[in-house]
Protein backbone atom coordinates (compact mmCIF):
# COMPACT_ATOMS: atom_id res chain seq x y z
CA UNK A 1 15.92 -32.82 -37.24
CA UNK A 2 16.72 -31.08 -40.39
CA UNK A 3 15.86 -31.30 -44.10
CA UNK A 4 17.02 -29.14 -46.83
CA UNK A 5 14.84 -27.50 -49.06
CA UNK A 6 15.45 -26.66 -52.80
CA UNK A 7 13.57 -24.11 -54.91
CA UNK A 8 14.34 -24.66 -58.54
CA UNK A 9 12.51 -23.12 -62.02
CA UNK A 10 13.14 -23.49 -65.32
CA UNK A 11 14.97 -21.06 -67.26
CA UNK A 12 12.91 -21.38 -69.99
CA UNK A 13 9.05 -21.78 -68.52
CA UNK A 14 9.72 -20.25 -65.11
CA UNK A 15 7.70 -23.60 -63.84
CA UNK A 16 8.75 -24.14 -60.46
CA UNK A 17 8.91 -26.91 -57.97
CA UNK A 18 10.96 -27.93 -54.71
CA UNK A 19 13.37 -30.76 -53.93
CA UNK A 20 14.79 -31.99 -50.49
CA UNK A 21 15.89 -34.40 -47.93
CA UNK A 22 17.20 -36.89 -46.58
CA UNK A 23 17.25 -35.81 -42.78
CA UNK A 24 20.20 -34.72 -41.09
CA UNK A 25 20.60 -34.27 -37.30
CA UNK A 26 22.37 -30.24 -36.95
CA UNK A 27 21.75 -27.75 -39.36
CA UNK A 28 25.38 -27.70 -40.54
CA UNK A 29 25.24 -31.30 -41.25
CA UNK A 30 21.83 -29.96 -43.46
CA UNK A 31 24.01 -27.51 -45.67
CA UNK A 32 26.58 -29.30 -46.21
CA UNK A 33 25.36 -32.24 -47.41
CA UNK A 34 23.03 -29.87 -49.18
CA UNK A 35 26.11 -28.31 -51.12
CA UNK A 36 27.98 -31.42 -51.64
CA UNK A 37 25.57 -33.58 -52.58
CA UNK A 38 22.47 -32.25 -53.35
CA UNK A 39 22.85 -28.84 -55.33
CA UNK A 40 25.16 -30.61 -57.58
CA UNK A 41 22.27 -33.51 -58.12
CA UNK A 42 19.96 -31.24 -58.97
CA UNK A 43 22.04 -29.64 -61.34
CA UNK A 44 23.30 -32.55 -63.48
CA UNK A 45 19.98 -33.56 -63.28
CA UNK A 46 18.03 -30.69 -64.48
CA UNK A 47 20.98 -28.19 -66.18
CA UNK A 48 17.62 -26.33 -67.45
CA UNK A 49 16.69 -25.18 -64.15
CA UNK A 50 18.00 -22.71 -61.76
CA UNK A 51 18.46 -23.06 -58.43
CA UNK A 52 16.28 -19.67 -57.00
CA UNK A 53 16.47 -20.66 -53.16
CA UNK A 54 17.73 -22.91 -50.69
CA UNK A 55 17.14 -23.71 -46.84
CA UNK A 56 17.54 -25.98 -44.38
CA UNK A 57 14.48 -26.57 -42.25
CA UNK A 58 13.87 -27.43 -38.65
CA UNK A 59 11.54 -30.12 -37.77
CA UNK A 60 10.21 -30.25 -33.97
CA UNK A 61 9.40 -34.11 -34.29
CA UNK A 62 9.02 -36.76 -31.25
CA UNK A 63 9.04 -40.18 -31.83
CA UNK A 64 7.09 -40.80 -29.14
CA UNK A 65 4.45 -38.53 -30.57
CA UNK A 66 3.78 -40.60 -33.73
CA UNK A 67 0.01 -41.41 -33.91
CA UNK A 68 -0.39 -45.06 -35.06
């Protein structure tokens, strides 16, 4: 599975902070609904802050794992 990850910092106190999900199942599915949805969330939301970095990352996860 696959979340994307979204550095942001203000342009005025260079504070910092991340943003990201929901889960998607490929990688491509990550970025795109990375680019369509959530870039241009982030920056309606916060038009103060730029958007410094962006990834989608790669979760080894089993279900079957999951402690209880």
């Amino acid at each position: 599975m696959f979340t994307p990850l979204v550095l942001v910092c203000s342009v005025y106190t260079m504070e910092c902070t991340t943003y990201g999900g929901p889960v998607f199942d490929t990688k491509t599915e990550c970025y795109f609904g990375m680019e369509q949805v959530g870039i241009p969330y982030i920056k309606e939301k916060f038009p103060d802050f730029v958007i410094v970095d962006k990834k989608c990352v790669y979760w080894e996860y089993d279900n079957s794992e999951v402690d209880t």
